[in-house]
C-alpha atoms as a PDB file:
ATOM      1  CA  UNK A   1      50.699 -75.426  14.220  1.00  0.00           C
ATOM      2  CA  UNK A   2      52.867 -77.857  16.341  1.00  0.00           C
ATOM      3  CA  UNK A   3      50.870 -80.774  17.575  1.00  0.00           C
ATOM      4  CA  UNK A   4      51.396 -81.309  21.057  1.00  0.00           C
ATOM      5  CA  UNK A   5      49.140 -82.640  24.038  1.00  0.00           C
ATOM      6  CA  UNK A   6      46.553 -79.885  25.434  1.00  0.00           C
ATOM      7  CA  UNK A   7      47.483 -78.760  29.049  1.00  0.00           C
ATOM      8  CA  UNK A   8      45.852 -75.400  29.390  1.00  0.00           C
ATOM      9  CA  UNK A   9      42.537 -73.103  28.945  1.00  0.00           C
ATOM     10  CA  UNK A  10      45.306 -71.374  26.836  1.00  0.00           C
ATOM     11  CA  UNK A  11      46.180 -74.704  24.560  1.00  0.00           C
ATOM     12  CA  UNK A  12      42.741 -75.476  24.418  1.00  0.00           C
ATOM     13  CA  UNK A  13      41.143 -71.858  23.088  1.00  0.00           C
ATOM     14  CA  UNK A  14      44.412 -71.548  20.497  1.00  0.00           C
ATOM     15  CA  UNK A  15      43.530 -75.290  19.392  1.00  0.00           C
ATOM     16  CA  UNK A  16      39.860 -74.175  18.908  1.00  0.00           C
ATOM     17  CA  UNK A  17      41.076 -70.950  16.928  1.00  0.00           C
ATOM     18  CA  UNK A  18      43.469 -73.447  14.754  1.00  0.00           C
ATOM     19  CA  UNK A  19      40.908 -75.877  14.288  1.00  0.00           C
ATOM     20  CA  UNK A  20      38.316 -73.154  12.909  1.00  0.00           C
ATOM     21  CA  UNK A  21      40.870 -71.825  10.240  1.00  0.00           C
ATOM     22  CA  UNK A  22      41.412 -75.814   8.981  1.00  0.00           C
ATOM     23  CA  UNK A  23      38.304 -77.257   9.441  1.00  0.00           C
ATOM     24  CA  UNK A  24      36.850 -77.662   5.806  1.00  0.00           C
ATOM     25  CA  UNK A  25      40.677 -78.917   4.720  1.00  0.00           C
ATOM     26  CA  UNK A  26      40.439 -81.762   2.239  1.00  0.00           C
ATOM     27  CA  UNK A  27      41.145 -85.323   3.655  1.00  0.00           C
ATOM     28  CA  UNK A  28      44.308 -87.234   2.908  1.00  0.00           C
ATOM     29  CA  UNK A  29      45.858 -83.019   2.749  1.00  0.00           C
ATOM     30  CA  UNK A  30      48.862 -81.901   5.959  1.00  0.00           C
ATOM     31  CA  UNK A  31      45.936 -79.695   7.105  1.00  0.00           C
ATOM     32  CA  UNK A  32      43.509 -82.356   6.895  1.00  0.00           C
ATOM     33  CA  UNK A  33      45.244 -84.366   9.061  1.00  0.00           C
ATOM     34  CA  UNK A  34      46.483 -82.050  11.519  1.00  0.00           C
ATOM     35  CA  UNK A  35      42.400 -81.277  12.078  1.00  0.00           C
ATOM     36  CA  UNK A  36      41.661 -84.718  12.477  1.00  0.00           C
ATOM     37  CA  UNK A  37      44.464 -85.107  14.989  1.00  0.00           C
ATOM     38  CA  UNK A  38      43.341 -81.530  16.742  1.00  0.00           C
ATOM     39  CA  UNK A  39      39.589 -83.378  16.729  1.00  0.00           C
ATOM     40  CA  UNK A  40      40.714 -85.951  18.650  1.00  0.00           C
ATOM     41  CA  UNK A  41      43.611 -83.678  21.146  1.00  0.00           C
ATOM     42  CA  UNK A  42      40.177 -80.889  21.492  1.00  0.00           C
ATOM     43  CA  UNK A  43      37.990 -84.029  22.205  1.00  0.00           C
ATOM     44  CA  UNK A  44      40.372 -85.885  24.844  1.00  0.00           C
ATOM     45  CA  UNK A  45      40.391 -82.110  26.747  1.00  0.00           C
ATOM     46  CA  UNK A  46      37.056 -81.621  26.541  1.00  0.00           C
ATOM     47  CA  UNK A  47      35.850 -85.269  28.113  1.00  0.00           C
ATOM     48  CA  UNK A  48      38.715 -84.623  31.213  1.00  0.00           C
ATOM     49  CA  UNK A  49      37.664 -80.772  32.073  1.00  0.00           C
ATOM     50  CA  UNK A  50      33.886 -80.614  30.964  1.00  0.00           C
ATOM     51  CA  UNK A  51      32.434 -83.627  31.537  1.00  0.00           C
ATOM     52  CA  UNK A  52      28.491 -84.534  30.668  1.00  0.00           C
END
């Protein structure tokens, strides 16, 4: 998946789909890293549209 800044409902739910299919990648792995960075892109979204 390319990395890029979540905008959408749309880059947000295919994020989420990515992120399930990665999830249990090993650390220090391409995969591993791109879910850490997805974490953190899903995480950003989330605290901006759906606040607590």
């Amino acid at each position: 998946m390319e990395l890029k800044p979540i905008k959408s409902e749309k880059d947000y739910r295919n994020a989420l789909k990515r992120l399930e299919i990665i999830f249990d990648a090993p650390i220090k792995t391409i995969e591993g890293d791109e879910a850490e960075i997805l974490l953190l892109l899903i995480e950003n979204y989330e605290n901006e549209h759906y606040p607590i």
